[in-house]
N, C-alpha and C. Protein backbone atom coordinates (compact mmCIF):
# COMPACT_ATOMS: atom_id res chain seq x y z
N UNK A 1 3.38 13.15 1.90
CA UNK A 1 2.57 12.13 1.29
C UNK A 1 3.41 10.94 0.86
N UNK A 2 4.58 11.22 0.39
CA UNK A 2 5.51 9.96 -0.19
C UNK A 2 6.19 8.98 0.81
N UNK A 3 5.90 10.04 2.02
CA UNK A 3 6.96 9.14 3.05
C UNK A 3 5.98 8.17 3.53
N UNK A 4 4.26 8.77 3.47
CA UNK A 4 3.38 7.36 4.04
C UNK A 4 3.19 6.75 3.26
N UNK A 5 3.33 6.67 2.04
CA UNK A 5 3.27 6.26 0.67
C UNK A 5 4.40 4.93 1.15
N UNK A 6 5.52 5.07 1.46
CA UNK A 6 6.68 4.36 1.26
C UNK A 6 6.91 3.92 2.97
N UNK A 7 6.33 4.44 3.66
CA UNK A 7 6.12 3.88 4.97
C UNK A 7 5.54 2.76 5.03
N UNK A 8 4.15 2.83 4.41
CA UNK A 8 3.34 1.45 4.29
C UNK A 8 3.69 0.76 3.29
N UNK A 9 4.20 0.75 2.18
CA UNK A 9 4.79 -0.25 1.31
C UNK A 9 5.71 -1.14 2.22
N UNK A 10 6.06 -0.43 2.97
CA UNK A 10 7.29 -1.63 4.00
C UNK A 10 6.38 -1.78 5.12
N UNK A 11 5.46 -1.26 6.03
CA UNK A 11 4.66 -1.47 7.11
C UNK A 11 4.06 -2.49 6.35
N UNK A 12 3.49 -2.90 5.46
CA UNK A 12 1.72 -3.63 4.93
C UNK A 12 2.97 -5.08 4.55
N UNK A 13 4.10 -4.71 4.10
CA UNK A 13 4.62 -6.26 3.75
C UNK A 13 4.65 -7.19 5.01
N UNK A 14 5.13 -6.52 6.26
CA UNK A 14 5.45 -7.06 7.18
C UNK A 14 4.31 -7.20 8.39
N UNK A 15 3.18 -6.75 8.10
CA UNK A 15 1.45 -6.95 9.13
C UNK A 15 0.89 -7.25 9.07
N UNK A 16 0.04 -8.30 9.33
CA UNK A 16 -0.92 -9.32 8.63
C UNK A 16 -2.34 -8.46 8.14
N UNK A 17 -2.26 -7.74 9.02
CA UNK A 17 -3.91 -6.99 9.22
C UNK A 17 -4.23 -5.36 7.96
N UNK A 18 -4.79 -5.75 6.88
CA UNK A 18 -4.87 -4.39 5.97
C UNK A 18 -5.50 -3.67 6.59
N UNK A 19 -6.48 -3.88 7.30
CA UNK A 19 -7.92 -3.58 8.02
C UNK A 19 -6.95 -2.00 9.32
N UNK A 20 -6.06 -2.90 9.88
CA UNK A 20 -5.42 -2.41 10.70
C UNK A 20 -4.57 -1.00 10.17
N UNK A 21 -4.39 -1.44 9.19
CA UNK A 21 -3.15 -0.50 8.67
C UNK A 21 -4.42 1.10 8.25
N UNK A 22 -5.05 0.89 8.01
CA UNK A 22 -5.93 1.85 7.55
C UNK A 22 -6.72 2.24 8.54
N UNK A 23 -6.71 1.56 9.72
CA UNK A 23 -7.60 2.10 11.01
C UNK A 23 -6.35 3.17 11.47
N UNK A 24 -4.87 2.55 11.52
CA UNK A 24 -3.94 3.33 12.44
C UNK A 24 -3.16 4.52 11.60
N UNK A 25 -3.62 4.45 10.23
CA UNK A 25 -2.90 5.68 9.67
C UNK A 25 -3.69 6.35 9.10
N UNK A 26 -4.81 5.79 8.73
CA UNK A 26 -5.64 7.31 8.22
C UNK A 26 -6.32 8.67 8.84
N UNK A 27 -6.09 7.94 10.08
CA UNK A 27 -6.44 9.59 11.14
C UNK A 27 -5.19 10.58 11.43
N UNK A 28 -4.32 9.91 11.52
CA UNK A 28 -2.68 10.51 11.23
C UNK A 28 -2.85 10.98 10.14
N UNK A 29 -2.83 10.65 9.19
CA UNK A 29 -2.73 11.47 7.69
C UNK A 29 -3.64 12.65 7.36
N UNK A 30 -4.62 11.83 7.90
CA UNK A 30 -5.87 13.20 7.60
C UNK A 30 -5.57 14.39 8.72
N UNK A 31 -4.85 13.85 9.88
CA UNK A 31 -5.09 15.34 10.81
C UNK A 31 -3.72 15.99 10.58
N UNK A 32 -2.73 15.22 9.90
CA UNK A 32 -1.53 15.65 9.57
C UNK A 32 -1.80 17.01 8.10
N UNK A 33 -2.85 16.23 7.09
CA UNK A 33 -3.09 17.25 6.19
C UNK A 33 -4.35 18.68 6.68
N UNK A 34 -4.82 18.24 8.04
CA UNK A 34 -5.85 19.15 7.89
C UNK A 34 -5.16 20.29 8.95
N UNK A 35 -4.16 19.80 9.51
CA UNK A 35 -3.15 20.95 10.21
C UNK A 35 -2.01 21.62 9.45
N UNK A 36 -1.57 21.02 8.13
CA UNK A 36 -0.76 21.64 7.18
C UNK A 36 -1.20 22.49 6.05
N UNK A 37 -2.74 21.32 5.20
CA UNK A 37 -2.72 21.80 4.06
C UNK A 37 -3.77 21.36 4.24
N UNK A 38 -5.46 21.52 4.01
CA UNK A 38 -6.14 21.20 4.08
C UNK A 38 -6.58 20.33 2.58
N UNK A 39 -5.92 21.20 1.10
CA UNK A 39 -6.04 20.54 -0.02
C UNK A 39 -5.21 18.99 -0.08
N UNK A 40 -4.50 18.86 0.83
CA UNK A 40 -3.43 17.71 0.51
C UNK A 40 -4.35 16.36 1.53
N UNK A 41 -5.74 16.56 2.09
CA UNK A 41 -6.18 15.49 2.66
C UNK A 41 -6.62 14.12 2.11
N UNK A 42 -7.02 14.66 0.33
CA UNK A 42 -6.90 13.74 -0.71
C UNK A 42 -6.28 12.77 -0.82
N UNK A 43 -5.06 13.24 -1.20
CA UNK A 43 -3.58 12.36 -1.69
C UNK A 43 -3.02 12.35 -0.66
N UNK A 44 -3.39 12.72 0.81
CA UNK A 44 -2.43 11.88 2.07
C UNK A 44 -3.58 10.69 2.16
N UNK A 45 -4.50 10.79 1.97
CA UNK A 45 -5.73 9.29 1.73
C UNK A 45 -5.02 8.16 0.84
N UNK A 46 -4.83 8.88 -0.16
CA UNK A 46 -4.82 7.67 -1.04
C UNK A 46 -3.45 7.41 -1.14
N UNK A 47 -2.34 7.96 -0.29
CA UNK A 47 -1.02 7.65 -0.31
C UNK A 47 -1.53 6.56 0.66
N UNK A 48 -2.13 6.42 2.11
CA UNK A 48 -2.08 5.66 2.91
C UNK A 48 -2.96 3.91 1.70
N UNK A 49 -3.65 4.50 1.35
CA UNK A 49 -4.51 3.66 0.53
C UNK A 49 -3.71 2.83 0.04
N UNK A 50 -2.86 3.43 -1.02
CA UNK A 50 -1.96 2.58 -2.02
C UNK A 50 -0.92 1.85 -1.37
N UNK A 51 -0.17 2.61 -0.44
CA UNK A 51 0.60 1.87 -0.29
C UNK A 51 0.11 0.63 0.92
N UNK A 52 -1.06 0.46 1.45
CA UNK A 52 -1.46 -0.54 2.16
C UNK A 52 -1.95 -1.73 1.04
N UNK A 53 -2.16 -1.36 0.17
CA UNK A 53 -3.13 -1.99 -0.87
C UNK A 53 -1.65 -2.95 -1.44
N UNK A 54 -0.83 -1.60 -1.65
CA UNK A 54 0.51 -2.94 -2.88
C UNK A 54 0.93 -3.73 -1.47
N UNK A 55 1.20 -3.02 -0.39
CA UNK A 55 1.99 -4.29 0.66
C UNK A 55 0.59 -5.33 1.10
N UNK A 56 -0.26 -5.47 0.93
CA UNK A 56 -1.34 -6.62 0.91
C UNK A 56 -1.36 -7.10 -0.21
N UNK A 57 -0.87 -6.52 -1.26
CA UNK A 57 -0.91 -7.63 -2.47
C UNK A 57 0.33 -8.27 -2.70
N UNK A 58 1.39 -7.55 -2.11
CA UNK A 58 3.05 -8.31 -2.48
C UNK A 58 3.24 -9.18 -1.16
N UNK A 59 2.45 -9.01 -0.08
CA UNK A 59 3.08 -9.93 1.11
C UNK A 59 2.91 -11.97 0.69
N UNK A 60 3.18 -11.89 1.37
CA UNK A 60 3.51 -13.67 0.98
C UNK A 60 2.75 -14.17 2.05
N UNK A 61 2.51 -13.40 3.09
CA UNK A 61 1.38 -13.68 4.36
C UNK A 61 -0.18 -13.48 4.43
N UNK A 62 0.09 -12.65 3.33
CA UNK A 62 -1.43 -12.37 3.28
C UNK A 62 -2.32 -12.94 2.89
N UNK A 63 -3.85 -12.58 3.34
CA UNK A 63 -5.10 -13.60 2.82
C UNK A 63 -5.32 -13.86 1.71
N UNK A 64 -5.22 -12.67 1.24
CA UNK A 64 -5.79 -12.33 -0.31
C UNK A 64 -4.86 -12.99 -1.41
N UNK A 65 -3.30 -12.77 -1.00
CA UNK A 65 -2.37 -13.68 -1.65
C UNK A 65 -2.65 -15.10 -1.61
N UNK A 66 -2.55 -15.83 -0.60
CA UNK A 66 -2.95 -17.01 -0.34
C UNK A 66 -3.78 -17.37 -0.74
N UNK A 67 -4.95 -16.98 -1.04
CA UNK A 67 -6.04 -17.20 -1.32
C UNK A 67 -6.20 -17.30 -2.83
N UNK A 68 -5.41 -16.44 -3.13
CA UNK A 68 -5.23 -16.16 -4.71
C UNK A 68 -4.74 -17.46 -5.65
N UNK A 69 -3.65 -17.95 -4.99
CA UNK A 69 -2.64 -18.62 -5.10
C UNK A 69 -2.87 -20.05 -5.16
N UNK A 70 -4.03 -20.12 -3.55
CA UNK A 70 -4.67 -21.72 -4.07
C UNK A 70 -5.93 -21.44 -4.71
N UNK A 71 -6.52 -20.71 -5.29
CA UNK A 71 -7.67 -20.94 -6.14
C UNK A 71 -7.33 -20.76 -7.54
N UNK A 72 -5.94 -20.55 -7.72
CA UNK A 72 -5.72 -20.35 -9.02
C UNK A 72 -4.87 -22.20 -9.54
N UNK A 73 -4.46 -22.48 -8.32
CA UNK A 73 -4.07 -23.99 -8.28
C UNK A 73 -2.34 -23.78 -8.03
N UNK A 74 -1.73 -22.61 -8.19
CA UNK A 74 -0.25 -22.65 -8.59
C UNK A 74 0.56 -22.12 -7.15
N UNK A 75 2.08 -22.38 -7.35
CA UNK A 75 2.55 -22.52 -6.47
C UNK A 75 3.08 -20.88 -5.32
N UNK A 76 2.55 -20.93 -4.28
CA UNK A 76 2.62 -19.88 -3.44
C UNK A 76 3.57 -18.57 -4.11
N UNK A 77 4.82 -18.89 -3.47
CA UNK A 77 5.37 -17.71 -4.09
C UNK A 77 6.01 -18.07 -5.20
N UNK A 78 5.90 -18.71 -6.50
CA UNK A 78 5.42 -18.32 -7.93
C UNK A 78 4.82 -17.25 -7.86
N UNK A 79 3.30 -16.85 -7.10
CA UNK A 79 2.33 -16.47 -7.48
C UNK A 79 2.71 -14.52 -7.24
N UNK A 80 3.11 -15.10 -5.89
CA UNK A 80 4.07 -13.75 -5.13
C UNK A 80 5.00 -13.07 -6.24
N UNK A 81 6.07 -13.78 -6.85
CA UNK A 81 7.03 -13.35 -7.17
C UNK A 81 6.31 -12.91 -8.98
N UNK A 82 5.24 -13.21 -9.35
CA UNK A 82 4.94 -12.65 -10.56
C UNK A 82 3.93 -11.96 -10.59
N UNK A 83 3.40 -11.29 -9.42
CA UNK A 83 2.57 -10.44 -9.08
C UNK A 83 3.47 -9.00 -8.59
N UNK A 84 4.84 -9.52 -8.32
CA UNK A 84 5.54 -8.22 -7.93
C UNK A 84 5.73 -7.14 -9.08
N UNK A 85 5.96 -7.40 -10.45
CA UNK A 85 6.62 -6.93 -11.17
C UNK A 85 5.63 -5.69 -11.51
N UNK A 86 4.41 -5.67 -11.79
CA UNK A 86 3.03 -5.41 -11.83
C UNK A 86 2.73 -4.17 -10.85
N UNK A 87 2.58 -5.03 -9.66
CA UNK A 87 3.09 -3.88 -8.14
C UNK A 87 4.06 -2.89 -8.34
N UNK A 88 5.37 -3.27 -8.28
CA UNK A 88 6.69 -2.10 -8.32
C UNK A 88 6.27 -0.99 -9.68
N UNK A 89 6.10 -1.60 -10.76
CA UNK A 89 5.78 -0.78 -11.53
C UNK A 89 4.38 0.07 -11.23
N UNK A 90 3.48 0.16 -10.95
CA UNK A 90 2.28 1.09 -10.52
C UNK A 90 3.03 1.72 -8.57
N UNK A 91 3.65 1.23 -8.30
CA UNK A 91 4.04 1.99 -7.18
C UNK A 91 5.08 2.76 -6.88
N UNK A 92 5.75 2.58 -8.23
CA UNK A 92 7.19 3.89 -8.79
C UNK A 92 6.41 4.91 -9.54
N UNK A 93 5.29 4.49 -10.15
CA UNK A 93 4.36 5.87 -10.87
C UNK A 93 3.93 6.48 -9.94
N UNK A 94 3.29 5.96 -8.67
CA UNK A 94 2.40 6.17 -8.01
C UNK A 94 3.52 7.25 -7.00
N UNK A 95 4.41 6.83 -6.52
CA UNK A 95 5.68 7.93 -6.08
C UNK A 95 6.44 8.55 -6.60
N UNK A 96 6.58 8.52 -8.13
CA UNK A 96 7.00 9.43 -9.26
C UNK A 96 5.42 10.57 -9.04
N UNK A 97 4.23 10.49 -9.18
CA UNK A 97 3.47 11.31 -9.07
C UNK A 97 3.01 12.13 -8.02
N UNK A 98 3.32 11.48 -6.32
CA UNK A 98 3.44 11.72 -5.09
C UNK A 98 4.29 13.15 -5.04
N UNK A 99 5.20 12.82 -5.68
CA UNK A 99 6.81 14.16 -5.65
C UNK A 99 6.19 15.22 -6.03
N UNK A 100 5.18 15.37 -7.35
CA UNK A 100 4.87 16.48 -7.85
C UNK A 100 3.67 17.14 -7.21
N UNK A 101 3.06 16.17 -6.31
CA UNK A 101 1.89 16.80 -5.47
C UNK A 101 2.74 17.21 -3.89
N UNK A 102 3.86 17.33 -3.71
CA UNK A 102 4.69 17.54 -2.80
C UNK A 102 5.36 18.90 -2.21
C-alpha cells in the first residue's frame, strides 16, 4: 500500500491527467489486494486516492492549482509553494499510518 501511496505522490506531480491516474491504478491495486489480501482492498484504494489527490494538489501544472491561484488573484507558485507545507504534512501521516496497515 505505501509503495502506491509514494508511487503516485511522484507519478501525479509529473501527469497532467488525475482522471488518468485513477483509471490506470485502481484496477492494479484492487486486483493486487484481491489476489493477496482481500481485507487490504480498502487502503490499497485510498493509498491510490491520496496519493493522486496530494500530487494534483502540489503540481504546478495542474488545473486545479492554476485555477486556484488565479481566482485567488496571487502569484502561481507562491500559491504552489504554500500549499506544500499542508500536503507533506497530511502525506507523512498518511504513510506513517500506511506502515501499520502493512
Amino acid at each position: 500500500m505505501l509503495s502506491f501511496f509514494v508511487r503516485l505522490l511522484i507519478k501525479r506531480r509529473i501527469q497532467q491527467e488525475l482522471w488518468g491516474s485513477f483509471g490506470i491504478l485502481l484496477p492494479i491495486a484492487g486486483e493486487i489486494a484481491a489476489v493477496t489480501d482481500l481485507n487490504l482492498l480498502l487502503p490499497m484504494m485510498a493509498a491510490v486516492l491520496g496519493g493522486a489527490v496530494f500530487g494534483d494538489h502540489c503540481s504546478p501544472i495542474s488545473d486545479t492549482t492554476i485555477l486556484s491561484s488565479t481566482g485567488a488573484g496571487c502569484n502561481h507558485i507562491d500559491h504552489v509553494m504554500t500549499q506544500l507545507p499542508y500536503a507533506l504534512l497530511a502525506a507523512v501521516f498518511t504513510g506513517i499510518g500506511m506502515l501499520f496497515l502493512d
